[in-house]
N, C-alpha and C. Protein backbone atom coordinates (compact mmCIF):
# COMPACT_ATOMS: atom_id res chain seq x y z
N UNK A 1 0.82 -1.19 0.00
CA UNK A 1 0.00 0.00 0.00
C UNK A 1 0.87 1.26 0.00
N UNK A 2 1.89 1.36 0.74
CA UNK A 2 2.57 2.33 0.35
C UNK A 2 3.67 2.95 -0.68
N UNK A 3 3.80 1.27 -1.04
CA UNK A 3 3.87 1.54 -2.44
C UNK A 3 3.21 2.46 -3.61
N UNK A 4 1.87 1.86 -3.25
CA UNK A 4 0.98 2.38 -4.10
C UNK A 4 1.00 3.75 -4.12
N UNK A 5 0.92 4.39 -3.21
CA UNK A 5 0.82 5.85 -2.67
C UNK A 5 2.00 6.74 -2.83
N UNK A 6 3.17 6.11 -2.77
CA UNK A 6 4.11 6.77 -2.88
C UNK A 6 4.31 7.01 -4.76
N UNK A 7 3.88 5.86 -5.83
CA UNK A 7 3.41 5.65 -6.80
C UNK A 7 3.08 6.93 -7.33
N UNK A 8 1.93 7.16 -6.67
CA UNK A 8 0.62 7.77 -6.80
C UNK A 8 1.22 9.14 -6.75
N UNK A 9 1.68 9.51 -5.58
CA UNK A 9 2.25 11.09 -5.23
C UNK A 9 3.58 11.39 -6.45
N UNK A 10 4.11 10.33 -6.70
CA UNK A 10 5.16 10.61 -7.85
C UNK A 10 4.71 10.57 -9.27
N UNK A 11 3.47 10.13 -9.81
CA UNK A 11 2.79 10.59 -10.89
C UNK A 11 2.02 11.84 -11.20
N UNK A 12 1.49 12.21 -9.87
CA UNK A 12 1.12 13.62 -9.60
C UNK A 12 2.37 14.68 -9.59
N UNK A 13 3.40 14.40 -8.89
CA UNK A 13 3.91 15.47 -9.17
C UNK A 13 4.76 15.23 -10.11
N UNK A 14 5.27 14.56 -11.18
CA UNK A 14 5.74 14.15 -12.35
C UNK A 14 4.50 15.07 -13.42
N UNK A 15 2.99 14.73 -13.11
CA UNK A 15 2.26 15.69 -14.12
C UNK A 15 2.23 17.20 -13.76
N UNK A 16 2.60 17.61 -12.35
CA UNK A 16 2.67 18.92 -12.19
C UNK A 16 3.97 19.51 -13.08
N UNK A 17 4.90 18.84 -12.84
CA UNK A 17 6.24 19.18 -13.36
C UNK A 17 6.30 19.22 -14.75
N UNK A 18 5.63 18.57 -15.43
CA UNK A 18 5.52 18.48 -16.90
C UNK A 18 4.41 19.84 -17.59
N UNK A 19 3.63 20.19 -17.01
CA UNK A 19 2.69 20.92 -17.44
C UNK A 19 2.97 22.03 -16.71
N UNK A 20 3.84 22.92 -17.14
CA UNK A 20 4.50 24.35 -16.47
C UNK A 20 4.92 25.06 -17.70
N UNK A 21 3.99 24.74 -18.70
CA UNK A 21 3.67 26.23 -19.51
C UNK A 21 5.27 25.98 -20.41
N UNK A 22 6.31 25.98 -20.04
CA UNK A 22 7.46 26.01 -20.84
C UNK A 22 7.05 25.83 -22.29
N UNK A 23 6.60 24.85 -22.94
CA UNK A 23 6.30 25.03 -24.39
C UNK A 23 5.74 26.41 -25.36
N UNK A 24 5.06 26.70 -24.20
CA UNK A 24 4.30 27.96 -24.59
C UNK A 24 5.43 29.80 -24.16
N UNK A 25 5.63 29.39 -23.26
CA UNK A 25 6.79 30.49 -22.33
C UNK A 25 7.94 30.82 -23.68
N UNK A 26 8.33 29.78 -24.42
CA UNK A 26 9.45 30.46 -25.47
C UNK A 26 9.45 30.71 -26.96
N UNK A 27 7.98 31.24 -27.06
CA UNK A 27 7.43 32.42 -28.27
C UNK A 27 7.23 33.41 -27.67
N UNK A 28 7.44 34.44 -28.48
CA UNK A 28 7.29 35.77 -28.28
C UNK A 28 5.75 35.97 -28.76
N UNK A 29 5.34 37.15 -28.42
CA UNK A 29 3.85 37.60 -28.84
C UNK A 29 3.78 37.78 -30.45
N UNK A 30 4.95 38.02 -31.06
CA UNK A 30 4.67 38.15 -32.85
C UNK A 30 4.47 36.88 -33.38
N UNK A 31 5.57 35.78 -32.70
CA UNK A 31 5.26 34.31 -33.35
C UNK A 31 3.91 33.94 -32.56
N UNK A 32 3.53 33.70 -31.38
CA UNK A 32 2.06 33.51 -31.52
C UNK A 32 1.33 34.14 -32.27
N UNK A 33 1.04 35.15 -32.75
CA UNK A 33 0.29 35.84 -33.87
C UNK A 33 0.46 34.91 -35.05
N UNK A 34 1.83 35.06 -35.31
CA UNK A 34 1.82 34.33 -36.98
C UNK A 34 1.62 33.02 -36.75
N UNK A 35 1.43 32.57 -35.44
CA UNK A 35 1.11 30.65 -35.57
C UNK A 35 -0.71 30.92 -35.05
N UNK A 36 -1.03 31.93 -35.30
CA UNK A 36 -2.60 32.19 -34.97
C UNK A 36 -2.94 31.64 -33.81
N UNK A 37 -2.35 31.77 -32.50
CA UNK A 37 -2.25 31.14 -31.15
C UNK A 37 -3.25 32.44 -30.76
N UNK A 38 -3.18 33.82 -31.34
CA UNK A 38 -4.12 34.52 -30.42
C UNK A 38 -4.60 34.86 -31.40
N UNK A 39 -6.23 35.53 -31.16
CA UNK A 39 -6.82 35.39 -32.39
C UNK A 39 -6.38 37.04 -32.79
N UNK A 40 -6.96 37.43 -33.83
CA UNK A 40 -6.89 38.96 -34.33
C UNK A 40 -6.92 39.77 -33.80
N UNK A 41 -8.75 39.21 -33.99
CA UNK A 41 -9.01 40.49 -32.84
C UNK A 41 -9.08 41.24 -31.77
N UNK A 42 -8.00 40.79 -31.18
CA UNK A 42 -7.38 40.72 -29.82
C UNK A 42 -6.91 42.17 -30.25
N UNK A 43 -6.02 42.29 -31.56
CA UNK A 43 -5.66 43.24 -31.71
C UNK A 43 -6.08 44.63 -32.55
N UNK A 44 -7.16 44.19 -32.96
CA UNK A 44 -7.99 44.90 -33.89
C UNK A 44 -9.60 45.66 -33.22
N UNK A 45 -9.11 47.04 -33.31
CA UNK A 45 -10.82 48.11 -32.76
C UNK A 45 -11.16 48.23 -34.26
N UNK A 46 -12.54 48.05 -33.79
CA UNK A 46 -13.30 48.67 -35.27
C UNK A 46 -14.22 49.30 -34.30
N UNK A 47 -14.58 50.71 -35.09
CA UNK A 47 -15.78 51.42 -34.80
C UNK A 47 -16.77 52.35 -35.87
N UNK A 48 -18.03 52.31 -35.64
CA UNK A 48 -18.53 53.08 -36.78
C UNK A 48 -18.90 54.22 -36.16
N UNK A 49 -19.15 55.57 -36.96
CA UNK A 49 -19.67 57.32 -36.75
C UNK A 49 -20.75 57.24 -38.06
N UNK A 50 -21.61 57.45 -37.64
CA UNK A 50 -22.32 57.22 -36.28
C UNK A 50 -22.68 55.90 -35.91
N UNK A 51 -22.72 55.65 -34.79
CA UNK A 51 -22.79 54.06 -34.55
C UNK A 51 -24.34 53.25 -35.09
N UNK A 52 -25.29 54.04 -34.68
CA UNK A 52 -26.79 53.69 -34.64
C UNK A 52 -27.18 54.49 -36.13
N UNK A 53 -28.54 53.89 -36.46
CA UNK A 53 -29.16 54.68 -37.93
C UNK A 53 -29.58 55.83 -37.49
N UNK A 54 -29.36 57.08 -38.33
CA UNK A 54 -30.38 58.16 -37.92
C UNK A 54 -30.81 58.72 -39.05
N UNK A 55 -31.66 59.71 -38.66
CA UNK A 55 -32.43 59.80 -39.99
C UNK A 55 -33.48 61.34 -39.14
N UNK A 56 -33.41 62.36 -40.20
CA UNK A 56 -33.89 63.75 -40.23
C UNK A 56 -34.60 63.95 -41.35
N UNK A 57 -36.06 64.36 -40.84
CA UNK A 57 -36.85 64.63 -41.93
C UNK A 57 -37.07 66.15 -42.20
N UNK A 58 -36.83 67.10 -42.91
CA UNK A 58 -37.59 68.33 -43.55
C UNK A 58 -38.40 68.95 -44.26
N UNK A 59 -39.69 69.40 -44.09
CA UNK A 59 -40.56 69.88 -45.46
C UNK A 59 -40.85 70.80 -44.81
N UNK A 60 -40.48 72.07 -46.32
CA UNK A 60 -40.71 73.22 -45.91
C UNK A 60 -41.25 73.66 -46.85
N UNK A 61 -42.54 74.51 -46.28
CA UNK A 61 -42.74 75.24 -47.46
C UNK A 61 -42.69 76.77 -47.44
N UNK A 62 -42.28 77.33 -48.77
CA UNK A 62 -41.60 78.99 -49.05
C UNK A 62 -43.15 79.26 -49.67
N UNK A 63 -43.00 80.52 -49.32
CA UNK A 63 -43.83 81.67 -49.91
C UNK A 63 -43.95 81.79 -51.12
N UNK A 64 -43.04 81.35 -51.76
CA UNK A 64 -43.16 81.68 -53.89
C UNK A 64 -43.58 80.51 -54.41
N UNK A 65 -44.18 79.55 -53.36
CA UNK A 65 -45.21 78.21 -54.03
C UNK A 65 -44.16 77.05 -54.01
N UNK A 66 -42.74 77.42 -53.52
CA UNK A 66 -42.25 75.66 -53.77
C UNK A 66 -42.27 75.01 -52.33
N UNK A 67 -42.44 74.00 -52.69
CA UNK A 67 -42.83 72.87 -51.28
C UNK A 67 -41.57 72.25 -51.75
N UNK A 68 -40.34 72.08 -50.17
CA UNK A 68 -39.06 71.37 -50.27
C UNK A 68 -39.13 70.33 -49.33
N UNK A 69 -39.19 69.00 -49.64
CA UNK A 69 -39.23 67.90 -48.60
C UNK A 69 -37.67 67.12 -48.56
N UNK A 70 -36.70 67.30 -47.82
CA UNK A 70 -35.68 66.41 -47.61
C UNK A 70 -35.64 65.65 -46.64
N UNK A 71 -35.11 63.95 -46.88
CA UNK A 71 -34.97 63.17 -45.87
C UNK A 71 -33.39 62.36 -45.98
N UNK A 72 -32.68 63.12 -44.79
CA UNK A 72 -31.60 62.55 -45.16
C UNK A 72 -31.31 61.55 -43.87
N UNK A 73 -30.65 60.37 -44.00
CA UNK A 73 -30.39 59.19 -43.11
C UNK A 73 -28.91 58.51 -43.62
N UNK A 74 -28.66 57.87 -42.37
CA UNK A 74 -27.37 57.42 -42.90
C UNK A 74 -27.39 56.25 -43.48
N UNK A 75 -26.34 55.61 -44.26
CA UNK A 75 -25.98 55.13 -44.95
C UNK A 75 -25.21 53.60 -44.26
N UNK A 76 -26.07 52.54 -43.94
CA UNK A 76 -25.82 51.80 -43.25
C UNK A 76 -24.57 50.56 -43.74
N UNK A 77 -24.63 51.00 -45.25
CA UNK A 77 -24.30 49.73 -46.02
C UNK A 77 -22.79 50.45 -46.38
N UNK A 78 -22.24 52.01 -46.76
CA UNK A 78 -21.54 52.29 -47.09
C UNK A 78 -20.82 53.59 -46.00
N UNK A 79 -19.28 53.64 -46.00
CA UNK A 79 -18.31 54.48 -45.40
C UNK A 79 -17.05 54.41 -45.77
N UNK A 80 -16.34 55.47 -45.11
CA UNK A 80 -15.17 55.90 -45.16
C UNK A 80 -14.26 55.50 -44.30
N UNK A 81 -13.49 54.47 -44.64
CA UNK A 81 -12.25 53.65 -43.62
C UNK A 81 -11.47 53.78 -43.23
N UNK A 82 -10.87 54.30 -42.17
CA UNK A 82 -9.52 55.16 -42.05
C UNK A 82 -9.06 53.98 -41.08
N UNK A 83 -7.85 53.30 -41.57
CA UNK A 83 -6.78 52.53 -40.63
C UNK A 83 -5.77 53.20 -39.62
N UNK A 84 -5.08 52.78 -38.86
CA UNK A 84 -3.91 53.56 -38.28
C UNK A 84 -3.64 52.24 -37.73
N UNK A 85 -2.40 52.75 -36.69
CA UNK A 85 -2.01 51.51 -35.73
C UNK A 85 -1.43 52.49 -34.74
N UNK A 86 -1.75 51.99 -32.99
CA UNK A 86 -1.33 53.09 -32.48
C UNK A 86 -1.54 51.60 -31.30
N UNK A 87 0.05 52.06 -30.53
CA UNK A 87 0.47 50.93 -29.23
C UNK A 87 0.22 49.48 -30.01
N UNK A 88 0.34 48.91 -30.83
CA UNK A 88 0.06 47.79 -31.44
C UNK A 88 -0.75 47.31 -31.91
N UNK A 89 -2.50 47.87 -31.61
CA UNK A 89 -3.40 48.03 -31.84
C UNK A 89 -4.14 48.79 -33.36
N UNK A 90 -4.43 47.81 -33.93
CA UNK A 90 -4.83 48.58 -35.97
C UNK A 90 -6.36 48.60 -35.37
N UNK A 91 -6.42 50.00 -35.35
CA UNK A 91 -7.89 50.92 -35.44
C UNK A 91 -8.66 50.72 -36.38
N UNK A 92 -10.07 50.51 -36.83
CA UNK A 92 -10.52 50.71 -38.00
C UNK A 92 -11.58 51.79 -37.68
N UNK A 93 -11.86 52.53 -38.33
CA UNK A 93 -12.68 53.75 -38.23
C UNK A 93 -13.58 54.29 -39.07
N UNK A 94 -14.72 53.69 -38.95
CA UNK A 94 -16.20 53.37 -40.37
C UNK A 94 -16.83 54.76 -40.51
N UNK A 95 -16.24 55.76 -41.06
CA UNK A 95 -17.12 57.07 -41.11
C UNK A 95 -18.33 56.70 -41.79
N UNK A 96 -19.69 56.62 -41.55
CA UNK A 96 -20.46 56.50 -42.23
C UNK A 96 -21.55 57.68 -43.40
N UNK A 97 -21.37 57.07 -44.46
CA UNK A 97 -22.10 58.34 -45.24
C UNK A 97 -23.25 58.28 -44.97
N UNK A 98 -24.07 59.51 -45.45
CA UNK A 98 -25.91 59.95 -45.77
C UNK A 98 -26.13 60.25 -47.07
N UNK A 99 -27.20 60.14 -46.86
CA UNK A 99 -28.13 59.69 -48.36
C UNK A 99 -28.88 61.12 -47.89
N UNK A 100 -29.17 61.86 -49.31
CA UNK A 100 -30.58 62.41 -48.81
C UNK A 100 -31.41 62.38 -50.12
N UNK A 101 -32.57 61.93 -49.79
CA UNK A 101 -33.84 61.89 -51.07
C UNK A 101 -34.18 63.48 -50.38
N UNK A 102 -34.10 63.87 -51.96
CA UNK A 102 -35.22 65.70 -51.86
C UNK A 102 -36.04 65.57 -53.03
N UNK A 103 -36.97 66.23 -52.45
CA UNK A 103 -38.20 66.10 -53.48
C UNK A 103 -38.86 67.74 -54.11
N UNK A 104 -39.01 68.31 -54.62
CA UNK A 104 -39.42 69.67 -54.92
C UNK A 104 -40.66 69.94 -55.95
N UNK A 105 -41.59 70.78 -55.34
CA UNK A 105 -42.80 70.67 -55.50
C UNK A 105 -42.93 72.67 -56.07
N UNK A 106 -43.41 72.96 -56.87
CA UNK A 106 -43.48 74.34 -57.70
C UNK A 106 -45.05 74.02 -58.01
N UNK A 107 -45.89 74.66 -57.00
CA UNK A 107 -47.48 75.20 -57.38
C UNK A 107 -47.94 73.79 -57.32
N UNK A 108 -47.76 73.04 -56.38
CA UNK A 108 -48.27 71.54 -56.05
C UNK A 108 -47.67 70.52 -57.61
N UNK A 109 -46.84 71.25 -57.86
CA UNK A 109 -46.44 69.99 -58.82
C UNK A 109 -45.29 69.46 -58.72
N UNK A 110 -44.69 68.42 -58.93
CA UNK A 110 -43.38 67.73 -58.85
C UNK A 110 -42.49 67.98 -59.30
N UNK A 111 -41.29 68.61 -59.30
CA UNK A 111 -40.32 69.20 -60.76
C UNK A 111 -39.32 68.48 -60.41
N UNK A 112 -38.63 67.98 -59.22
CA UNK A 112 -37.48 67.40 -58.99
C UNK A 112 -37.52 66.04 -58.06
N UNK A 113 -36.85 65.23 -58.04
CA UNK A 113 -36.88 64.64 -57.53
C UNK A 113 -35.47 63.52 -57.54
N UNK A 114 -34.63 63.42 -56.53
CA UNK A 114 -33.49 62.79 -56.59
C UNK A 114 -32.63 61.97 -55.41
N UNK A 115 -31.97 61.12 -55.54
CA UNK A 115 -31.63 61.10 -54.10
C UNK A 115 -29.80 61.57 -54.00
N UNK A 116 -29.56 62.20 -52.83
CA UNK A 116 -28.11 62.75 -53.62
C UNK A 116 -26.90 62.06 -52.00
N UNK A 117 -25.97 62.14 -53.19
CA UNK A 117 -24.88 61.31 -51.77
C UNK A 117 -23.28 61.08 -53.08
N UNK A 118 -22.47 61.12 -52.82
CA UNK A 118 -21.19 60.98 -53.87
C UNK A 118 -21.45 60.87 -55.05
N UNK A 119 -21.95 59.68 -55.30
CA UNK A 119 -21.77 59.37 -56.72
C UNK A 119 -22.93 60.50 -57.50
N UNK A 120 -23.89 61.06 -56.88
CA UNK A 120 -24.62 61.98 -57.63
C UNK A 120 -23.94 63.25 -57.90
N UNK A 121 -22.66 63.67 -57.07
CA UNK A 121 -21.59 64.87 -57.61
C UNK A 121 -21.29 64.76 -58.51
N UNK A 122 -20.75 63.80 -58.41
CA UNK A 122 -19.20 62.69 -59.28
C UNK A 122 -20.03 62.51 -60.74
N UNK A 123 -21.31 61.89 -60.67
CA UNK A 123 -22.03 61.95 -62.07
C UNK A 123 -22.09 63.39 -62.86
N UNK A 124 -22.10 64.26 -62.09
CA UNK A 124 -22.85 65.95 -62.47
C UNK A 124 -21.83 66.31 -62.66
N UNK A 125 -20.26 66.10 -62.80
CA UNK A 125 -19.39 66.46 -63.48
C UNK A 125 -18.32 67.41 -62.19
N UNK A 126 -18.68 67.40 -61.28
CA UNK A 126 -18.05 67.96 -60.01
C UNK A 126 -15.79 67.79 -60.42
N UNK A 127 -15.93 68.78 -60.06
CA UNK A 127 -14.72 68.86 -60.19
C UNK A 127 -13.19 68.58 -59.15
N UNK A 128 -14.12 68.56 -58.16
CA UNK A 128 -13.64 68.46 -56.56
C UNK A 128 -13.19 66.91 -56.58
N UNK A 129 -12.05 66.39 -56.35
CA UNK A 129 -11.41 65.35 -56.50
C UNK A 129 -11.12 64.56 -54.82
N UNK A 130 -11.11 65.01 -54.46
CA UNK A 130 -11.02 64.26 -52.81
C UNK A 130 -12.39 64.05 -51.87
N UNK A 131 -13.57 64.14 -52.84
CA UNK A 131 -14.67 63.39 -52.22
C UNK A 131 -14.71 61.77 -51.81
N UNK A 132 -13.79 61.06 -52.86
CA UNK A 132 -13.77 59.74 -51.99
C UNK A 132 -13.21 59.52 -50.71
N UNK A 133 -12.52 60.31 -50.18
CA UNK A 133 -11.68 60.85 -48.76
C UNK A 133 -12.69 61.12 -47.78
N UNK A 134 -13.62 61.87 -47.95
CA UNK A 134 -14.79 62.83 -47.52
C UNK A 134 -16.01 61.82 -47.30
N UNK A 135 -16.56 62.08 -45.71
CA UNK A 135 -17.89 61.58 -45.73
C UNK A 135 -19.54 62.99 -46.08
N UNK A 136 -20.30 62.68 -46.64
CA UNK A 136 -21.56 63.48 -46.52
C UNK A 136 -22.39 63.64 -45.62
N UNK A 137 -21.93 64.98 -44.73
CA UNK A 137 -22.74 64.87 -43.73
C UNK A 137 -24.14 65.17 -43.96
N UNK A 138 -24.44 66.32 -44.73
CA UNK A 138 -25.71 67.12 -44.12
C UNK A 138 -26.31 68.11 -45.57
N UNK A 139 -27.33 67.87 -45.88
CA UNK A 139 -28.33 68.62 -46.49
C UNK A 139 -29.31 69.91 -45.89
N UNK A 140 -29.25 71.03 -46.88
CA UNK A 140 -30.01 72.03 -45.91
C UNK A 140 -30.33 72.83 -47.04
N UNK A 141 -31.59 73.26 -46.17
CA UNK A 141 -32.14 74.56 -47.42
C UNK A 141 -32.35 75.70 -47.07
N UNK A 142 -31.16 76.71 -48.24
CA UNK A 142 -31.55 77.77 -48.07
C UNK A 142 -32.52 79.12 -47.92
N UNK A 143 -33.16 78.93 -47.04
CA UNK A 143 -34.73 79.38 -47.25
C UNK A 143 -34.50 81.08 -47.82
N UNK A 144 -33.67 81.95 -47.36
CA UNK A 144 -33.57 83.21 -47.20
C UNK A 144 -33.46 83.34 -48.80
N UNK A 145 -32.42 82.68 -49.13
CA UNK A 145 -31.95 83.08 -50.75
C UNK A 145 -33.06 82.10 -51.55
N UNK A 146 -33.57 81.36 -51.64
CA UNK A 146 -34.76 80.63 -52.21
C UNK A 146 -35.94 81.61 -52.54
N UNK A 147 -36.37 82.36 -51.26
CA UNK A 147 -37.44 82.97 -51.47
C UNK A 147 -36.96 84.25 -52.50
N UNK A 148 -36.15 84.59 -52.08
CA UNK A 148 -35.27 86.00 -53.19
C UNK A 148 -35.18 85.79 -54.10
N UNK A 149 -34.72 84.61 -54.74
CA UNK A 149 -34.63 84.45 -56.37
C UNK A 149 -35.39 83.84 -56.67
N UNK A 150 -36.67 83.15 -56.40
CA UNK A 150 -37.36 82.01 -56.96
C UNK A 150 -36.97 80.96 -57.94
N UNK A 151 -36.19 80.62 -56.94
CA UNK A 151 -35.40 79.08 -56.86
C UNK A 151 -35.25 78.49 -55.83
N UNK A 152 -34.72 77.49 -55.95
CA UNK A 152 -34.55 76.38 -54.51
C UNK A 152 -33.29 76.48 -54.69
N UNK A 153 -32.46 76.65 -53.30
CA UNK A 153 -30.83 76.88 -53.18
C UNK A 153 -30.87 75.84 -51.83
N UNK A 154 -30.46 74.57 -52.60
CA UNK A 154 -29.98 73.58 -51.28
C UNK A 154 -28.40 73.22 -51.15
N UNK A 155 -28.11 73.08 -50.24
CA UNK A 155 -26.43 73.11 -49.84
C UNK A 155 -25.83 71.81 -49.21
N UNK A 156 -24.96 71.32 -49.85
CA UNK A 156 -24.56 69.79 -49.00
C UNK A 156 -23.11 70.56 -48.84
N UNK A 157 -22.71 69.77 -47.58
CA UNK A 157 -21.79 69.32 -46.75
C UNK A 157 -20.96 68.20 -46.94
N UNK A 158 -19.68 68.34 -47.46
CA UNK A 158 -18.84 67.08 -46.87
C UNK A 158 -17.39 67.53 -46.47
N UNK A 159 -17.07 66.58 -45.55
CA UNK A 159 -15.95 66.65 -44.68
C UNK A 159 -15.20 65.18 -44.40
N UNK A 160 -14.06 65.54 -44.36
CA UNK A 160 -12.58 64.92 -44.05
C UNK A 160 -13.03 64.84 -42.80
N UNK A 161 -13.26 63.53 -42.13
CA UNK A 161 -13.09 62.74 -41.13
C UNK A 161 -11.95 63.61 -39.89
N UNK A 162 -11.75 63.80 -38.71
CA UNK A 162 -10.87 63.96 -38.16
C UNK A 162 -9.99 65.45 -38.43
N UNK A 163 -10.46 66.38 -39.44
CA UNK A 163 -9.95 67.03 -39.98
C UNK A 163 -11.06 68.89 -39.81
N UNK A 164 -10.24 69.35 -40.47
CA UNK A 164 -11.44 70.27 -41.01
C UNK A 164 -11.66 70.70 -41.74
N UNK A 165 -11.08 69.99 -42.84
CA UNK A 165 -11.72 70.09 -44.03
C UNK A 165 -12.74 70.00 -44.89
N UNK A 166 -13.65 70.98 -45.44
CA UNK A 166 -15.05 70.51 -45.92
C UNK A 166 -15.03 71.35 -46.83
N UNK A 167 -15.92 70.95 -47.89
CA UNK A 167 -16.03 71.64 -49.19
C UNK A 167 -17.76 71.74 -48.86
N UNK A 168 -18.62 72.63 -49.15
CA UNK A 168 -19.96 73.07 -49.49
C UNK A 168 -20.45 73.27 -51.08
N UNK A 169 -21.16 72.53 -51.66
CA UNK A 169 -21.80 72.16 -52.70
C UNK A 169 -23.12 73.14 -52.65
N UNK A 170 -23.32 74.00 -53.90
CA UNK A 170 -24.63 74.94 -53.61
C UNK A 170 -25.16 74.27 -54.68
N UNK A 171 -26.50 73.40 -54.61
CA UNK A 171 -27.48 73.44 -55.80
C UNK A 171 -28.62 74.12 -55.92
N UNK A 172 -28.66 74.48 -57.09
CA UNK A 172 -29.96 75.62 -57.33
C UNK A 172 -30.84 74.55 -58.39
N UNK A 173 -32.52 74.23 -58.03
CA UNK A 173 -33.29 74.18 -58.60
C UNK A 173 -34.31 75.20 -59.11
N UNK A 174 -34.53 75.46 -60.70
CA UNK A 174 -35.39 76.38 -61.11
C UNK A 174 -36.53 76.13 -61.00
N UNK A 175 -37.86 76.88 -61.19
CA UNK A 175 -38.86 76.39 -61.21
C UNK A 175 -39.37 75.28 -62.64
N UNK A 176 -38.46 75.13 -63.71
CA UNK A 176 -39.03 74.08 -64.25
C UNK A 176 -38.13 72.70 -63.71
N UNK A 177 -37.05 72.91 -62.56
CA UNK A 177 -36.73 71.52 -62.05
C UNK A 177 -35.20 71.39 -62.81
N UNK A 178 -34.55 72.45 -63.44
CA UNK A 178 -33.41 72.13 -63.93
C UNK A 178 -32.64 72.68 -62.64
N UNK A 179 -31.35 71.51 -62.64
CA UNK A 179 -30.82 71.24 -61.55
C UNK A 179 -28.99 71.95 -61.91
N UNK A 180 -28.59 72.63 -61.28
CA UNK A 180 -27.08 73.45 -61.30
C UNK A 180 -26.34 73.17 -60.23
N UNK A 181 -25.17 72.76 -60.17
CA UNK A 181 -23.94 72.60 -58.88
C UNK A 181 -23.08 73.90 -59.07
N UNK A 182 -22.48 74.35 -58.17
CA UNK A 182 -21.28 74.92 -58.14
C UNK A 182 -20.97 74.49 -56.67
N UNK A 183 -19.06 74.62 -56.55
CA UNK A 183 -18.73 74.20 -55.35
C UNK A 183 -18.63 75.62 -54.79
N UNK A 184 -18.47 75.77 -53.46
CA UNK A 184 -18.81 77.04 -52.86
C UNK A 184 -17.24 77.39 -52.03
N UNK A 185 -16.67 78.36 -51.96
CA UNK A 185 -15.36 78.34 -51.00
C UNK A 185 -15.69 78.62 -49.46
């Protein structure tokens, strides 16, 4: 019996002695990475701006008969990716774009109707070259200068992430619905 026991206590501590991590103790943290011992995303933040959907509705109507309805919301499916690496850690950073559908109405009738966000610049011949850089924040209508010229003067917004850089887009709709860009300084 004491055989047995003495047996017994020397297989136990024969498995303590064996299982003390040493195999693992002489990689460094880069070769566990490249032998995929820790997973990624251990080392990887991702975050999106804005995190949640939002969404702003406007209809206004001016005095010279045009009814302006904009609804602009973000853009759940598409953004602007900015990487870095900072303390070892690769950031990802999902600027998210907006969409805005505007609709324009001259004496209860329909003259325009579009939904606008990059690629609707970029189609219209925009000359401004660092919009793929740039998220779209914000649609707005100029009510003051609208009513003065009898036109619709709506204004988008986009901006460089992190920066402060933004360019302002003025579009003017006429009353038969023909549509004009210029970029604004």
């Amino acid at each position: 019996m004491k055989n047995l026991t003495l047996l017994s206590l020397l297989l136990v501590i024969t498995v303590f002695v064996s299982c003390d991590g040493k195999d693992r103790a002489k990689f460094t943290l880069e070769e566990k990475i490249t032998n995929n011992e820790v997973p990624k995303s251990f080392f990887e933040k991702t975050a999106y701006f804005p995190k949640d959907y939002i969404e702003v509705v406007t209809d206004t109507t001016l005095n010279n008969g045009y009814r302006v309805h904009i609804k602009t919301f973000s853009d759940m499916n598409n953004s602007y990716v900015q990487e870095f690496v900072k303390d070892t850690i690769k950031h990802k950073y999902h600027y998210r774009d907006f969409l805005s559908s505007i609709t324009v109405w001259k004496d209860d009738k329909e003259i325009f109707f579009d939904t606008i966000d990059k690629e609707f610049f970029e189609k219209r011949g925009s000359t401004y070259t660092d919009l793929n850089n740039m998220t779209f924040h914000n649609v707005w209508l100029d009510e003051q200068t609208s009513t003065y010229d009898n036109t619709v003067i709506i204004k988008s917004l986009f901006c460089k992430p992190k920066t402060h850089k933004c360019v302002v887009f003025k579009m003017t709709i006429d009353n038969t619905g023909y549509l004009t860009i210029k970029e604004e300084n």
